[in-house]
Every structure is written in C-alpha cells, then in structure tokens.
Protein backbone atom coordinates (compact mmCIF):
# COMPACT_ATOMS: atom_id res chain seq x y z
CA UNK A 1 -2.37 20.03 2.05
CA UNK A 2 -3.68 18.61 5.20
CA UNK A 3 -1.45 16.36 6.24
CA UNK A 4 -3.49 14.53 8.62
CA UNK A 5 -6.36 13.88 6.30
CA UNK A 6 -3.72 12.42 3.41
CA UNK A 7 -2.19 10.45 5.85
CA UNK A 8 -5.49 8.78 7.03
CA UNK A 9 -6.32 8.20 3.24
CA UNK A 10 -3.34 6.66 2.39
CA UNK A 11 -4.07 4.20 5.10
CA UNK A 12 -7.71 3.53 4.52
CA UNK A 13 -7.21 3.20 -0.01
CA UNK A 14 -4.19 0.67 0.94
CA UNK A 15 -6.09 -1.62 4.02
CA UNK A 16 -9.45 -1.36 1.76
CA UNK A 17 -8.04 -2.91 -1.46
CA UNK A 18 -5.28 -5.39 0.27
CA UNK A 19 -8.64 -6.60 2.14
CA UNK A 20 -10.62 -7.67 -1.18
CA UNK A 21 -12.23 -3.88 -2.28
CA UNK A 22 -9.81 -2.44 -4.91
CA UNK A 23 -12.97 -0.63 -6.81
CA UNK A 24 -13.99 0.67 -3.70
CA UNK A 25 -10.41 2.22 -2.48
CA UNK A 26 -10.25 3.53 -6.45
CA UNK A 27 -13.72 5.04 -6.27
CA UNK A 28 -12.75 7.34 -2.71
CA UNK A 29 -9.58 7.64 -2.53
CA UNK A 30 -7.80 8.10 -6.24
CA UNK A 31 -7.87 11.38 -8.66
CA UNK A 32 -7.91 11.68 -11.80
CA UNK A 33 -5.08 9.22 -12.81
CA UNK A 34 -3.46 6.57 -11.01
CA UNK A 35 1.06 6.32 -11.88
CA UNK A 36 1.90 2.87 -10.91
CA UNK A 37 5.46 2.54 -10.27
CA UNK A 38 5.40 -0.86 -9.38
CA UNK A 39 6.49 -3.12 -12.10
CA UNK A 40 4.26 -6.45 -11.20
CA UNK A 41 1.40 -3.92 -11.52
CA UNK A 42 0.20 -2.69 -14.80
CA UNK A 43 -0.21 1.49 -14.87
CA UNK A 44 -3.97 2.60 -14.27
CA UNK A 45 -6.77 1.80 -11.96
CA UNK A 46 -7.70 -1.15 -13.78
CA UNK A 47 -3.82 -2.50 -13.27
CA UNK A 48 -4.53 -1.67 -9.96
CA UNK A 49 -7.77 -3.18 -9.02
CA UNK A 50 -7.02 -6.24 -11.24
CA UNK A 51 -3.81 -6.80 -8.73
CA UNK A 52 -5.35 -6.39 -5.63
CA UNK A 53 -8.60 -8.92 -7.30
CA UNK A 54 -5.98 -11.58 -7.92
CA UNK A 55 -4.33 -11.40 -4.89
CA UNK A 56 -7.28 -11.11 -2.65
CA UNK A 57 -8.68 -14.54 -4.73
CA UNK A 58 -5.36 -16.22 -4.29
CA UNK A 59 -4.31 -15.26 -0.35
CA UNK A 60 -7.65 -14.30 1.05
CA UNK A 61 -6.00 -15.26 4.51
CA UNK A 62 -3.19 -12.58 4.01
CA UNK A 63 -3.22 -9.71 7.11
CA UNK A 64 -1.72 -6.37 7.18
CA UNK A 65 -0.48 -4.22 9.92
CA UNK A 66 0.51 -0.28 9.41
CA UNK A 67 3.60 0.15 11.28
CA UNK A 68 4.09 3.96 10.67
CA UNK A 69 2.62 6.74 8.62
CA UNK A 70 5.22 9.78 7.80
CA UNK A 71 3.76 12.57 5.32
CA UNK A 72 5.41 15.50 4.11
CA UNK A 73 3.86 17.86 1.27
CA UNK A 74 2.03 16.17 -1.38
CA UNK A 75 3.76 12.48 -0.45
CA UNK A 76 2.39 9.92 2.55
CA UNK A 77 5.07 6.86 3.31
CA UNK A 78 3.61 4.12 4.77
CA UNK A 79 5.75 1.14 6.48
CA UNK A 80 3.60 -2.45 6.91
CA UNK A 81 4.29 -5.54 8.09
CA UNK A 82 2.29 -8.55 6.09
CA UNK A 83 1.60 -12.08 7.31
CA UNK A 84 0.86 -14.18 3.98
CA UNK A 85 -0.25 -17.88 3.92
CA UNK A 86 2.19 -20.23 5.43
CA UNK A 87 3.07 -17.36 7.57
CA UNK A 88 5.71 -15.80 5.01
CA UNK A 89 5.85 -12.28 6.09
CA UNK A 90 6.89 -9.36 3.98
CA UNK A 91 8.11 -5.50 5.33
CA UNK A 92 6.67 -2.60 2.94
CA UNK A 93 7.25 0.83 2.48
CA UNK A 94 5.17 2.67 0.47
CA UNK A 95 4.57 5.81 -0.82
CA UNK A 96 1.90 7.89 -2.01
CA UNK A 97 1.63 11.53 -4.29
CA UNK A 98 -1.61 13.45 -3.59
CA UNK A 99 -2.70 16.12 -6.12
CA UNK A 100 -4.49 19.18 -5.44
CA UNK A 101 -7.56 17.78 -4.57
CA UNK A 102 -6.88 15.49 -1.89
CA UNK A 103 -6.69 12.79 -4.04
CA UNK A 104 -3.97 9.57 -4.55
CA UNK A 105 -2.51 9.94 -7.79
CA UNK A 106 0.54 8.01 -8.19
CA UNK A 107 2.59 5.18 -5.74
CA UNK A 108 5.73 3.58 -5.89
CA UNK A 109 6.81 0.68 -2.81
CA UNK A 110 9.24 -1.87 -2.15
CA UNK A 111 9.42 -5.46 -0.38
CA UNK A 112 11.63 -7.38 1.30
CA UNK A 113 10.78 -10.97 2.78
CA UNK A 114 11.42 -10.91 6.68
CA UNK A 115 14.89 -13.20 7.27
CA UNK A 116 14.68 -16.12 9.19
CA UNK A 117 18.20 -15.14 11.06
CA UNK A 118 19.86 -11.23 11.42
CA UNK A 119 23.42 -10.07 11.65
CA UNK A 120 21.78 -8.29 14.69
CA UNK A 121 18.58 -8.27 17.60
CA UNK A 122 16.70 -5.16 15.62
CA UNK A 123 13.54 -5.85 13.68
CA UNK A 124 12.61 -4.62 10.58
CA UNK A 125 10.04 -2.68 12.79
C-alpha cells in the first residue's frame, strides 16, 4: 500500500464530490464497489453521487477544509472542518478502506455541529 498516494486520494475523491463532481471522484478514485456506511446515504455509487448532487444543488456556497490526514494499512482518516450556509459549521472524521488496487472501496464518517460555547478553550481542531 502506498500510504502517501491513498492518503492524497482520499483527499482529492472527498474535496472533488463535496465541490459539485461526485461522477468524477467515482470515475478516479473508487474500485469495484463502493460500502456506504453512512445511513443518510444509500449503499453504491449512485447513493453516493446522488448525495453529493443534492447537496451541491442545495448548499452550493458550502466550503471544506482538511484538517488532518492519518493512514494506516488499507484505511485513510480524514478530519474536516465545514462552513455551511448561514455559517453553521460541522467537524468530520472520515474514513476510507482501499482495496488492492489503490482504489476507495468502502467509508464510514461522523458529524458533530461546532458548539456555540465549550466546557473548555480547545477547538475541535
């Protein structure tokens, strides 16, 4: 596995559909299948790209920053910090199996909305 290369992958499929090209991030960066773990997104690259269409039509203003990469083996965790309309802002982490080939083939995440007020001075960052 070369880490490096998986890791810049897993960056470039995730920016390229959350900025309006889902076929396109399907097309180079996913195998064979595509496991969705995600339960607002159906299993598939269809469920996939027909996520990333809606949301892209209904928040084209939405930004993403990649806030670390980590990969280990066959697995790539990303942690992001989004800026949606009204500036609601979300922290992500997700992660990403490669198979054999180089290829994403299955991704699980979580969310959490940003609090307005902490029990202490650290960001989510």
């Amino acid at each position: 596995m070369d880490l490096l290369k998986n890791k810049e992958n897993a960056i470039a499929f995730y920016k390229t559909a959350y900025l309006g090209q889902p076929k396109l991030a399907i097309e180079k960066y996913v195998g064979n299948e595509y496991i969705q773990h995600n339960p607002a997104v159906a299993n598939g690259t269809q469920g996939f790209i027909d996520y990333f269409e809606r949301m892209q039509e209904g928040y084209p203003e939405k930004s993403i920053e990649f806030v670390r990469c980590i990969a280990e083996g066959d697995l790539v965790a990303l942690h992001t910090h989004q800026i949606w309309p009204g500036n609601d802002q979300y922290i992500t982490m997700d992660f990403f199996r490669f198979d054999d080939n180089g290829k994403i083939c299955e991704h699980w995440d979580s969310i959490q909305q940003i609090p307005e007020k902490s029990e202490n001075p650290n960001t989510m960052f």
